[in-house]
Protein backbone atom coordinates (compact mmCIF):
# COMPACT_ATOMS: atom_id res chain seq x y z
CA UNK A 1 -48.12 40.89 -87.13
CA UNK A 2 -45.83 37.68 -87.49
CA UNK A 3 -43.26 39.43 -85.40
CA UNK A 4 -45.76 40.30 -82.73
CA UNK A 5 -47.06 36.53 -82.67
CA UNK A 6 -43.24 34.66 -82.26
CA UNK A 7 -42.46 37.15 -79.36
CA UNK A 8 -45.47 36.06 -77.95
CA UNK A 9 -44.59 32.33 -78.10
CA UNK A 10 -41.13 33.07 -76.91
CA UNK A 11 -41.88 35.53 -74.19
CA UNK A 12 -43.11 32.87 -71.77
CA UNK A 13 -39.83 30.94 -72.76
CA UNK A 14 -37.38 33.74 -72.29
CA UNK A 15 -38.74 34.70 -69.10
CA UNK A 16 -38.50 31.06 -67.50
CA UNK A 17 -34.90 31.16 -68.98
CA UNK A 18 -34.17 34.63 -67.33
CA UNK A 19 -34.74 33.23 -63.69
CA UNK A 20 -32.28 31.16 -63.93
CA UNK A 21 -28.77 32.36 -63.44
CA UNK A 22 -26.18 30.34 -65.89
CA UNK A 23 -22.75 28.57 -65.27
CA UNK A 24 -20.71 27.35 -67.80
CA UNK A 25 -18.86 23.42 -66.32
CA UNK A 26 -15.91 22.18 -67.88
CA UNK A 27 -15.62 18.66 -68.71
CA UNK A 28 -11.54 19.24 -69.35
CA UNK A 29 -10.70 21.51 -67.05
CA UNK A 30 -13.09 20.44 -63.85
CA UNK A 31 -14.09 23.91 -63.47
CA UNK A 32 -16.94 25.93 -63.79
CA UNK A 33 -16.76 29.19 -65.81
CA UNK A 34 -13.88 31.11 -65.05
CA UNK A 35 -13.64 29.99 -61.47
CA UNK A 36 -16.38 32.25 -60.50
CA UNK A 37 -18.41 31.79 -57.56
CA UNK A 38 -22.06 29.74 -57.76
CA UNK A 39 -25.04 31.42 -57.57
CA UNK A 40 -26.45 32.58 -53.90
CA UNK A 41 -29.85 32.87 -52.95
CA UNK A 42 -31.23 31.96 -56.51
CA UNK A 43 -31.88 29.93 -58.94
CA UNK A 44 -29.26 28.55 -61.40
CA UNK A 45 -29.04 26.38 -64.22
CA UNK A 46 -25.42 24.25 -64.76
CA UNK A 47 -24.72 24.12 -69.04
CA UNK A 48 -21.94 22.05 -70.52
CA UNK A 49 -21.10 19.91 -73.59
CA UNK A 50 -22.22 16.02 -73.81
CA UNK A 51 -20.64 13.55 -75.40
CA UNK A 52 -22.11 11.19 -78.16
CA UNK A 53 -21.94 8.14 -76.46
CA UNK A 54 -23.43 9.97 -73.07
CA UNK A 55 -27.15 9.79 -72.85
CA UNK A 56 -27.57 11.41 -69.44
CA UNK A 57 -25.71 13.58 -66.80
CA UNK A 58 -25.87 14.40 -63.39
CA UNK A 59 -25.46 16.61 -60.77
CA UNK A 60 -25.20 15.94 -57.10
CA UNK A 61 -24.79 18.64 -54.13
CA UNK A 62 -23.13 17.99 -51.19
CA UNK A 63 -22.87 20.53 -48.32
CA UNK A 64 -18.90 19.21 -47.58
CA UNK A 65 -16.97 16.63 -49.42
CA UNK A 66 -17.87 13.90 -47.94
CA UNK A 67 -19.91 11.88 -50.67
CA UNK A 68 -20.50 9.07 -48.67
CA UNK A 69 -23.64 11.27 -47.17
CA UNK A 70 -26.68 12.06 -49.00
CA UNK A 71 -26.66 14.87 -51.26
CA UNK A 72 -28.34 17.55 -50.24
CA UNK A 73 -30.14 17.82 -54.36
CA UNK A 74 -29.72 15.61 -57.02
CA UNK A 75 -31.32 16.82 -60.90
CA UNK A 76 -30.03 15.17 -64.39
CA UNK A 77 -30.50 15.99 -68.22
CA UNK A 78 -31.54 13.25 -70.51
CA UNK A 79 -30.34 13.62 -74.25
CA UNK A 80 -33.42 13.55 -76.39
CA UNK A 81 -33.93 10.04 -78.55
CA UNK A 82 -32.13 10.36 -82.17
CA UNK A 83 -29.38 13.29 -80.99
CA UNK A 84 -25.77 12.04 -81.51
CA UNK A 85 -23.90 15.17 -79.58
CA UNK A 86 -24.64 18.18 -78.25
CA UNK A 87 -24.88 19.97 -75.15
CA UNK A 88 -26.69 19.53 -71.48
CA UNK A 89 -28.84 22.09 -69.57
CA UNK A 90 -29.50 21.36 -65.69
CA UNK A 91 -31.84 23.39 -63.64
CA UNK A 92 -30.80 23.63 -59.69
CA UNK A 93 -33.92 24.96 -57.99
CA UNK A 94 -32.05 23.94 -54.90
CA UNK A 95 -31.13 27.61 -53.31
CA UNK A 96 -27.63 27.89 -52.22
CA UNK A 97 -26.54 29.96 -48.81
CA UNK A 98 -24.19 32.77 -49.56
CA UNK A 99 -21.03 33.03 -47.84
CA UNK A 100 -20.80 29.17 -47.63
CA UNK A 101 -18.89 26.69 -49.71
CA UNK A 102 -20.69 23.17 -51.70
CA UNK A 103 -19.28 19.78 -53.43
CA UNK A 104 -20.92 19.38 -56.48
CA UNK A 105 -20.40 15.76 -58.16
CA UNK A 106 -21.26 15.53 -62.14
CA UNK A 107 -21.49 12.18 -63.18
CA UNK A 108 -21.63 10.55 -67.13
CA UNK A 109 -24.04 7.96 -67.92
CA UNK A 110 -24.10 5.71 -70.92
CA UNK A 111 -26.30 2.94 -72.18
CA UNK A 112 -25.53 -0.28 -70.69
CA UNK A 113 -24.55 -3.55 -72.42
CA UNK A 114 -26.85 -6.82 -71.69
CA UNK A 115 -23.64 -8.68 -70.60
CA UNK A 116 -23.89 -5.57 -67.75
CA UNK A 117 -27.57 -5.93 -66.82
CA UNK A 118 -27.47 -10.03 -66.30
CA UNK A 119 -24.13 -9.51 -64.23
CA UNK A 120 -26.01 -6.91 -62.06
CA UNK A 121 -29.18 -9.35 -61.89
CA UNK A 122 -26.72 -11.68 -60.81
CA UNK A 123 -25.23 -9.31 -57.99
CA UNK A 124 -28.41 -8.21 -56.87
CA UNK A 125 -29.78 -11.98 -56.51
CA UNK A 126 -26.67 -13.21 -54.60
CA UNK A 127 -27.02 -10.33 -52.07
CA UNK A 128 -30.50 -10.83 -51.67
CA UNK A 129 -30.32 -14.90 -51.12
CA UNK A 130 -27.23 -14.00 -48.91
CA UNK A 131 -29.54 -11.83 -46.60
CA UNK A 132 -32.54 -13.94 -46.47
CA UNK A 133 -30.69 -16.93 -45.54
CA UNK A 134 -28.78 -15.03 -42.44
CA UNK A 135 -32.29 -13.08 -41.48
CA UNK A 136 -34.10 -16.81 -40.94
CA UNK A 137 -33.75 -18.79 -37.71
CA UNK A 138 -35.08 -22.45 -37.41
CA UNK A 139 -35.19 -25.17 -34.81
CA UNK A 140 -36.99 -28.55 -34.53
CA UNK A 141 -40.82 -27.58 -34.84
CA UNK A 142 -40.68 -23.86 -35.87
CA UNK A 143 -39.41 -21.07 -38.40
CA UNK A 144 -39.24 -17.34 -37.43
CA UNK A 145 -37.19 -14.68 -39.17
CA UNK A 146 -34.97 -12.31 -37.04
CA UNK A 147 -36.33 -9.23 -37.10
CA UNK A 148 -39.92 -7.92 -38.32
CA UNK A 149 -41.24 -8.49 -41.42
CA UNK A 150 -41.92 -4.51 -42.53
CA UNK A 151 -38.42 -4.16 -41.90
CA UNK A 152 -36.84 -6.66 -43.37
CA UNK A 153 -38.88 -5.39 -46.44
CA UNK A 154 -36.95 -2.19 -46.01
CA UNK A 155 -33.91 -4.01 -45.88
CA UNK A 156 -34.39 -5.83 -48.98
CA UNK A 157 -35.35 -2.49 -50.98
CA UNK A 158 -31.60 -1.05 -50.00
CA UNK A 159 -30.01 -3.72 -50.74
CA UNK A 160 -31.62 -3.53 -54.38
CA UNK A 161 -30.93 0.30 -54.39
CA UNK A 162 -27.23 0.34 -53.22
CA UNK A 163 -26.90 -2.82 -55.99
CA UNK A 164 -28.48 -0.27 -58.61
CA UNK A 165 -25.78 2.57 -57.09
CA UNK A 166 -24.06 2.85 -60.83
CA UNK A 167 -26.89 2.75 -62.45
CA UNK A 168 -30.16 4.98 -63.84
CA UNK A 169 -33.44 3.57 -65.17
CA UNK A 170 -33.61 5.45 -68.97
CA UNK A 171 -37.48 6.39 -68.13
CA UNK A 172 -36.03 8.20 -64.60
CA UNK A 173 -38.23 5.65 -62.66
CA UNK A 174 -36.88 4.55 -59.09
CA UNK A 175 -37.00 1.12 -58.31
CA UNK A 176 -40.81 1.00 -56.45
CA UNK A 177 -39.79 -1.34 -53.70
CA UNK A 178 -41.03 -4.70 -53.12
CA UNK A 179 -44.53 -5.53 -53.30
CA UNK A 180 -47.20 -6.49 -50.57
CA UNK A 181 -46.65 -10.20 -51.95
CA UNK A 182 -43.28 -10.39 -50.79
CA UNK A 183 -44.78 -8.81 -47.23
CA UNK A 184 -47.23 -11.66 -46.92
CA UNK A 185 -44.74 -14.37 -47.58
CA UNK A 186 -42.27 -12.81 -45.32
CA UNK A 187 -45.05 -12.99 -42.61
CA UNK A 188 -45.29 -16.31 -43.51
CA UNK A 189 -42.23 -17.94 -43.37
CA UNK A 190 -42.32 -16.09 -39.85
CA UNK A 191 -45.21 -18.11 -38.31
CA UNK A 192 -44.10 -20.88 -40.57
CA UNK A 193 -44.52 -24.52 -38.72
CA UNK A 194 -42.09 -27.30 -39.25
CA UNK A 195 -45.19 -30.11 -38.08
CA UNK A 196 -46.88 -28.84 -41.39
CA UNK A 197 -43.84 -30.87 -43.14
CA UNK A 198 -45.20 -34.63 -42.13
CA UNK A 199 -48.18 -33.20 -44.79
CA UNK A 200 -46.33 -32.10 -47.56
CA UNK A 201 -46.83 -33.93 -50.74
CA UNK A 202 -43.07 -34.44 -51.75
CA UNK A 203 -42.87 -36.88 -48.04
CA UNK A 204 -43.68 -40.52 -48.21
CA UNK A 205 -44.37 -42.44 -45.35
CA UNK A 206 -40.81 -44.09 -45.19
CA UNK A 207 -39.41 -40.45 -45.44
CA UNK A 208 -37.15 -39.11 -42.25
CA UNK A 209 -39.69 -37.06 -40.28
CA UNK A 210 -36.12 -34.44 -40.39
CA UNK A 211 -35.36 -34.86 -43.65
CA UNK A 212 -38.72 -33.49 -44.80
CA UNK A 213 -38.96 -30.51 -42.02
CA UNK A 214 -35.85 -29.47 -43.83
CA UNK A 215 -36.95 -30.02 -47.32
CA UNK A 216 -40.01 -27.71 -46.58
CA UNK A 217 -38.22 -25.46 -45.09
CA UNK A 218 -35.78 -24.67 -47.74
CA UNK A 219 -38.77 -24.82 -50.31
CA UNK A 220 -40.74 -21.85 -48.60
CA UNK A 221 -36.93 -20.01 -48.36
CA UNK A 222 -36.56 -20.68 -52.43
CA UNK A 223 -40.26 -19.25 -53.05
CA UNK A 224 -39.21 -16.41 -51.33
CA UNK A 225 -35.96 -15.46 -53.21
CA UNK A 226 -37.56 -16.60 -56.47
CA UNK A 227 -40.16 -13.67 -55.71
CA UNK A 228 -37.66 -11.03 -55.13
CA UNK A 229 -35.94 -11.91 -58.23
CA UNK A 230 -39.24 -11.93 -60.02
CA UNK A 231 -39.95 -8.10 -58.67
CA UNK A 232 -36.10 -7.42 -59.43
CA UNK A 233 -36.31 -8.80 -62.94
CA UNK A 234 -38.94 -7.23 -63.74
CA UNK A 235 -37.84 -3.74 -62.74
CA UNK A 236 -34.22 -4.20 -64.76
CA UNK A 237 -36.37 -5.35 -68.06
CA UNK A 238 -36.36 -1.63 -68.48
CA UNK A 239 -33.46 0.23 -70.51
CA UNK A 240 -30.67 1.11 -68.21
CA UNK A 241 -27.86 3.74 -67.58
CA UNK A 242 -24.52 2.62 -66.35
CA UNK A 243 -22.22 5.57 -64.67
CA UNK A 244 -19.21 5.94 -67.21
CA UNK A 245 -17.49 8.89 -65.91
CA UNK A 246 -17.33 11.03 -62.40
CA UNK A 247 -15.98 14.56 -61.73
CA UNK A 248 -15.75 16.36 -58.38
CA UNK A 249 -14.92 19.57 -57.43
CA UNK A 250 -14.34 19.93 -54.10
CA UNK A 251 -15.40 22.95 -51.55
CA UNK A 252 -16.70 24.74 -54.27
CA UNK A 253 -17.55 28.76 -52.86
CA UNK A 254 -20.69 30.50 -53.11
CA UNK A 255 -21.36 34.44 -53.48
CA UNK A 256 -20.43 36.87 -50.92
CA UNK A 257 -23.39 38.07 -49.78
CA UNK A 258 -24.31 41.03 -47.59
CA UNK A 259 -24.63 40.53 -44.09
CA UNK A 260 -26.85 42.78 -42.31
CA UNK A 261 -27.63 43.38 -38.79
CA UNK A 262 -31.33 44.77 -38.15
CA UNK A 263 -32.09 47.46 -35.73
CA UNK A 264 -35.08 48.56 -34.08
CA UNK A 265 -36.20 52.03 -32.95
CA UNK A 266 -39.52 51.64 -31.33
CA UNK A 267 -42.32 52.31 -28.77
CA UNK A 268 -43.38 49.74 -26.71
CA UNK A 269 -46.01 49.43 -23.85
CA UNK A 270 -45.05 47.64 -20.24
CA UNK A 271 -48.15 45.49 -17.90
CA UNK A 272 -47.28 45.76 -14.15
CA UNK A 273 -50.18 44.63 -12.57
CA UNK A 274 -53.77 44.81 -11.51
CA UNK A 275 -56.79 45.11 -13.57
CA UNK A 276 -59.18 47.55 -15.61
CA UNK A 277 -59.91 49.64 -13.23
CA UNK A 278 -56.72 49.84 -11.30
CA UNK A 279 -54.50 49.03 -14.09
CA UNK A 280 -51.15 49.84 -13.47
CA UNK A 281 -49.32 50.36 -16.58
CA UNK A 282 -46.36 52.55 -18.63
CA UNK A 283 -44.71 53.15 -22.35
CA UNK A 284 -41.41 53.93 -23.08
CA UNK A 285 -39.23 54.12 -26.57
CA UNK A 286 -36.65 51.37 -27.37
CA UNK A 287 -33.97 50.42 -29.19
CA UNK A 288 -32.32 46.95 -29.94
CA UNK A 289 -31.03 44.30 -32.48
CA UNK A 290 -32.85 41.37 -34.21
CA UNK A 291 -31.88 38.08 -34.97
CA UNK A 292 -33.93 36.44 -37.83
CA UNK A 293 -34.82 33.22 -37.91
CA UNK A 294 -34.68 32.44 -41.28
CA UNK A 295 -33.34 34.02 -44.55
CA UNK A 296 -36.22 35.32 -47.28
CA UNK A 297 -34.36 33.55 -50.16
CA UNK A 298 -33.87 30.04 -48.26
CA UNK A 299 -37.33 30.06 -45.88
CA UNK A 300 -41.06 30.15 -45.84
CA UNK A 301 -42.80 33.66 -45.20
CA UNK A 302 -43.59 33.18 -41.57
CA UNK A 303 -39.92 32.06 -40.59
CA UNK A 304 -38.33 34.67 -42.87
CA UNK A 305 -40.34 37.32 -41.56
CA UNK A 306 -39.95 35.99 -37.42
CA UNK A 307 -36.99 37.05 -35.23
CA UNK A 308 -35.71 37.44 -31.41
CA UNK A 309 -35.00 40.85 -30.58
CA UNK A 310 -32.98 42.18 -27.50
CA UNK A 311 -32.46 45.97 -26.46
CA UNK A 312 -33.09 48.61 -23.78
CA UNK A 313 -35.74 51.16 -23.31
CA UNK A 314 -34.36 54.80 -23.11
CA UNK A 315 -36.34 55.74 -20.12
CA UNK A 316 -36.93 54.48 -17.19
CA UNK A 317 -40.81 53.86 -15.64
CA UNK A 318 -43.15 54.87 -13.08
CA UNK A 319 -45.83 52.32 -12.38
CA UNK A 320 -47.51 55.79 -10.38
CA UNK A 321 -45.75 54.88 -7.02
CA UNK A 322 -42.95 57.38 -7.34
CA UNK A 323 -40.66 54.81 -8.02
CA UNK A 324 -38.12 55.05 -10.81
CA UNK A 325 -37.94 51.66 -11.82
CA UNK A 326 -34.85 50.56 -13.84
CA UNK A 327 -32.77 47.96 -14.86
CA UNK A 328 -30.21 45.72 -14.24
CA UNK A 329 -26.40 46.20 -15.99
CA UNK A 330 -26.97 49.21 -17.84
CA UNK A 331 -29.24 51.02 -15.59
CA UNK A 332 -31.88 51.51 -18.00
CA UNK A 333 -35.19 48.43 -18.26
CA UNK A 334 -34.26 45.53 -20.94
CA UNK A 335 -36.06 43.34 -23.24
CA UNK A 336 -36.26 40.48 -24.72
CA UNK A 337 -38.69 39.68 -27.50
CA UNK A 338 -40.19 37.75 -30.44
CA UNK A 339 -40.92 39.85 -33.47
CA UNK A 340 -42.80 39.77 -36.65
CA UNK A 341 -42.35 41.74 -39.95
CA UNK A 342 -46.16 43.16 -40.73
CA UNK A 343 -45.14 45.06 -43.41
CA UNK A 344 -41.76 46.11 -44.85
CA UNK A 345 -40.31 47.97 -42.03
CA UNK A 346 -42.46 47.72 -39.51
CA UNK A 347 -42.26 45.07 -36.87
CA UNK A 348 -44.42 43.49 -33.90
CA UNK A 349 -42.33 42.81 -30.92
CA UNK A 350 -43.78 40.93 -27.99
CA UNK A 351 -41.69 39.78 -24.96
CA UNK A 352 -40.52 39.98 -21.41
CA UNK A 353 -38.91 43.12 -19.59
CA UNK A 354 -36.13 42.74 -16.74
CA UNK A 355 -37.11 45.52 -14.21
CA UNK A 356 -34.90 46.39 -10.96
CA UNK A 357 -36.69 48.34 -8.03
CA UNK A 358 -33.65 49.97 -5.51
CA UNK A 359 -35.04 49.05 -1.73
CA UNK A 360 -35.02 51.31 1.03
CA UNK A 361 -32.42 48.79 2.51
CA UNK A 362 -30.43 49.34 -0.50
CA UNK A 363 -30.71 45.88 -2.25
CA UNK A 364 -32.30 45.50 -5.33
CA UNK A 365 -35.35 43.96 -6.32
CA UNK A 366 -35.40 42.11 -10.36
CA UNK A 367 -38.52 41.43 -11.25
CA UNK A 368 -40.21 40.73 -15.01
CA UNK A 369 -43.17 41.58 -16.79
CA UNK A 370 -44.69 41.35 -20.58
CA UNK A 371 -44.56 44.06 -22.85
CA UNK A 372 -46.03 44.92 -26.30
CA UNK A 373 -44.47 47.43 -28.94
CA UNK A 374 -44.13 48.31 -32.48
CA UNK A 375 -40.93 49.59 -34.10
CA UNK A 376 -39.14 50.59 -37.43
CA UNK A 377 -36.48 48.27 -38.23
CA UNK A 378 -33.07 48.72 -40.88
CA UNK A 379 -30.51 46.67 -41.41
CA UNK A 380 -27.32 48.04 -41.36
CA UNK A 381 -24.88 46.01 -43.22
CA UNK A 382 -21.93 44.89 -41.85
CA UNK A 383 -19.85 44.74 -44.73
CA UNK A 384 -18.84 48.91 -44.52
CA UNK A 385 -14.76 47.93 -44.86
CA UNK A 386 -14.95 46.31 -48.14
């Protein structure tokens, strides 16, 4: 009975464990495994030893090796409180595309010193003053900054997120962005008025009228940066991780996967014109190829399942005029067509068909019209020679 109740606590563990296909990194050698290729079309988990004095590493895909881009996923492991060494476990739930080659970046974080966190306070402060006092323009009477409020707010934010570039918040929370306080006094500075000056407090009547447009001027600039650094502060009160190690490997290859072209043998239906009661109509079998639009493993149902088809119909038509009607180029009508998977073979194709009418005068008329067919489609996989 014991036995029966552990495999039941483990089954739901085992199972999440089995979706995920494992490979081995490493940290010596740069390499994953035995050189084998990554994972296509599923999920994968990337295992490999940790250090003591590493509390967290990460992974970062790239789809070429430039890492100056954004990566196309981004997942970490964070060592548990109280474990000295041991060994790291990330899940990729990013699918990979066979046939295709990735960077993947793994970078070593450690805890970082106080001496560390008031020199990046310091960075982050000086390139935030730095851009507030180029973004403000002044002149005699008036104060406006040089581009909109909302985005110099965005503007501040990356400058605070390239300055945090090395390094990770412990708790894995991103830095939130500046508040709506820093918004308002951004929008004020903006309609700021220098004639507000001859009011201010600090001014005595013997006081150059210049003197104190400057004075409040710089004031309302100084509330402003002591804000951000407030906001920043606050934010970097937190534990941090600073990056202690980096390791790339390059144009890293995926599986070979199969590539398959799908055909279709089907029966479709052609409209030529006129209505119900002189409808003038005619069905032929086809034959063609499909193109998906999107790959099962790597897209949604409806995009997976959707392709453009393109073919011929084996016999030619007769609208009931005693006309053979054909086709252009291979003598035999063509078609082009969307198409749907509605079940596991079977396909809804709906499109346009090229027709060519011969003349009496010999010249030939092309003309198109809409058809509707279903058909049994099977990929045949182009892969035969290896």
């Amino acid at each position: 009975m014991l036995k029966k109740f552990t495999f039941l606590l483990l089954f739901p563990v085992l199972t999440l464990n089995a979706q995920y296909k494992s490979v081995q990194y490493s940290y010596e050698k740069n390499w994953l495994g035995e050189n084998q290729p990554l994972p296509a079309e599923s999920q994968w988990m990337l295992n490999g030893s940790m250090p003591a004095s590493i509390e967290m590493v990460e992974l970062e895909l790239y789809g070429s090796n430039d890492l100056d881009r954004k990566p196309l996923y981004r997942s970490d492991f964070r060592k548990a409180s109280g474990i000295q060494e041991g060994s790291f476990s990330i899940p990729v739930n990013y699918i990979l595309k066979g046939n295709n080659e990735y960077t993947l970046r793994v970078n070593y974080f450690r805890p970082a010193a106080p001496t560390e966190i008031e020199q990046l306070k310091i960075m982050i402060g000086e390139a935030l003053a730095s851009y507030l006092n180029m973004s403000v323009r002044s002149d005699r009477n008036s104060v406006s900054l040089s581009k909109h409020p909302r985005l110099m707010r965005q503007e501040l934010d990356q400058i605070v997120e390239k300055g945090l570039g090395l390094y990770r918040n412990r708790t894995g929370i991103a830095f939130p962005g500046f508040s709506d306080l820093i918004y308002t006094k951004l929008h004020q500075i903006n309609d700021l008025s220098l004639r507000k000056a001859r009011f201010n407090i600090l001014g005595s009547k013997d006081a150059d009228e210049q003197a104190l447009k400057i004075t409040f001027f710089q004031q309302n600039l100084e509330d402003l940066k002591q804000m951000c650094m407030q906001e920043v502060n606050q934010y970097l009160g937190f534990q941090f991780l600073v990056l202690a190690d980096s390791r790339v490997i390059p144009n890293y290859p995926t599986e070979k996967t199969r590539r398959t072209l799908p055909i279709n043998f089907g029966y479709g239906g052609i409209y030529n014109e006129g209505g119900f009661n002189d409808l003038s109509y005619d069905s032929a079998p086809y034959a063609g190829v499909s193109f998906p639009l999107g790959n099962p493993a790597l897209h949604r149902k409806f995009r997976s399942n959707s392709s453009v088809s393109a073919g011929v119909f084996l016999n030619n038509f007769d609208f009931g005029d005693s006309k053979e009607i054909t086709g252009p180029l291979v003598g035999r009508p063509i078609y082009v067509a969307y198409g749907y998977k509605t079940a596991y073979f079977l396909r809804f194709n709906a499109g346009m068909t090229v027709l060519q009418e011969e003349n009496q005068s010999d010249k030939s008329n092309i003309y198109i019209r809409p058809f509707v067919g279903l058909s049994i489609e099977l990929n045949l996989w182009l892969g035969l020679s290896r």
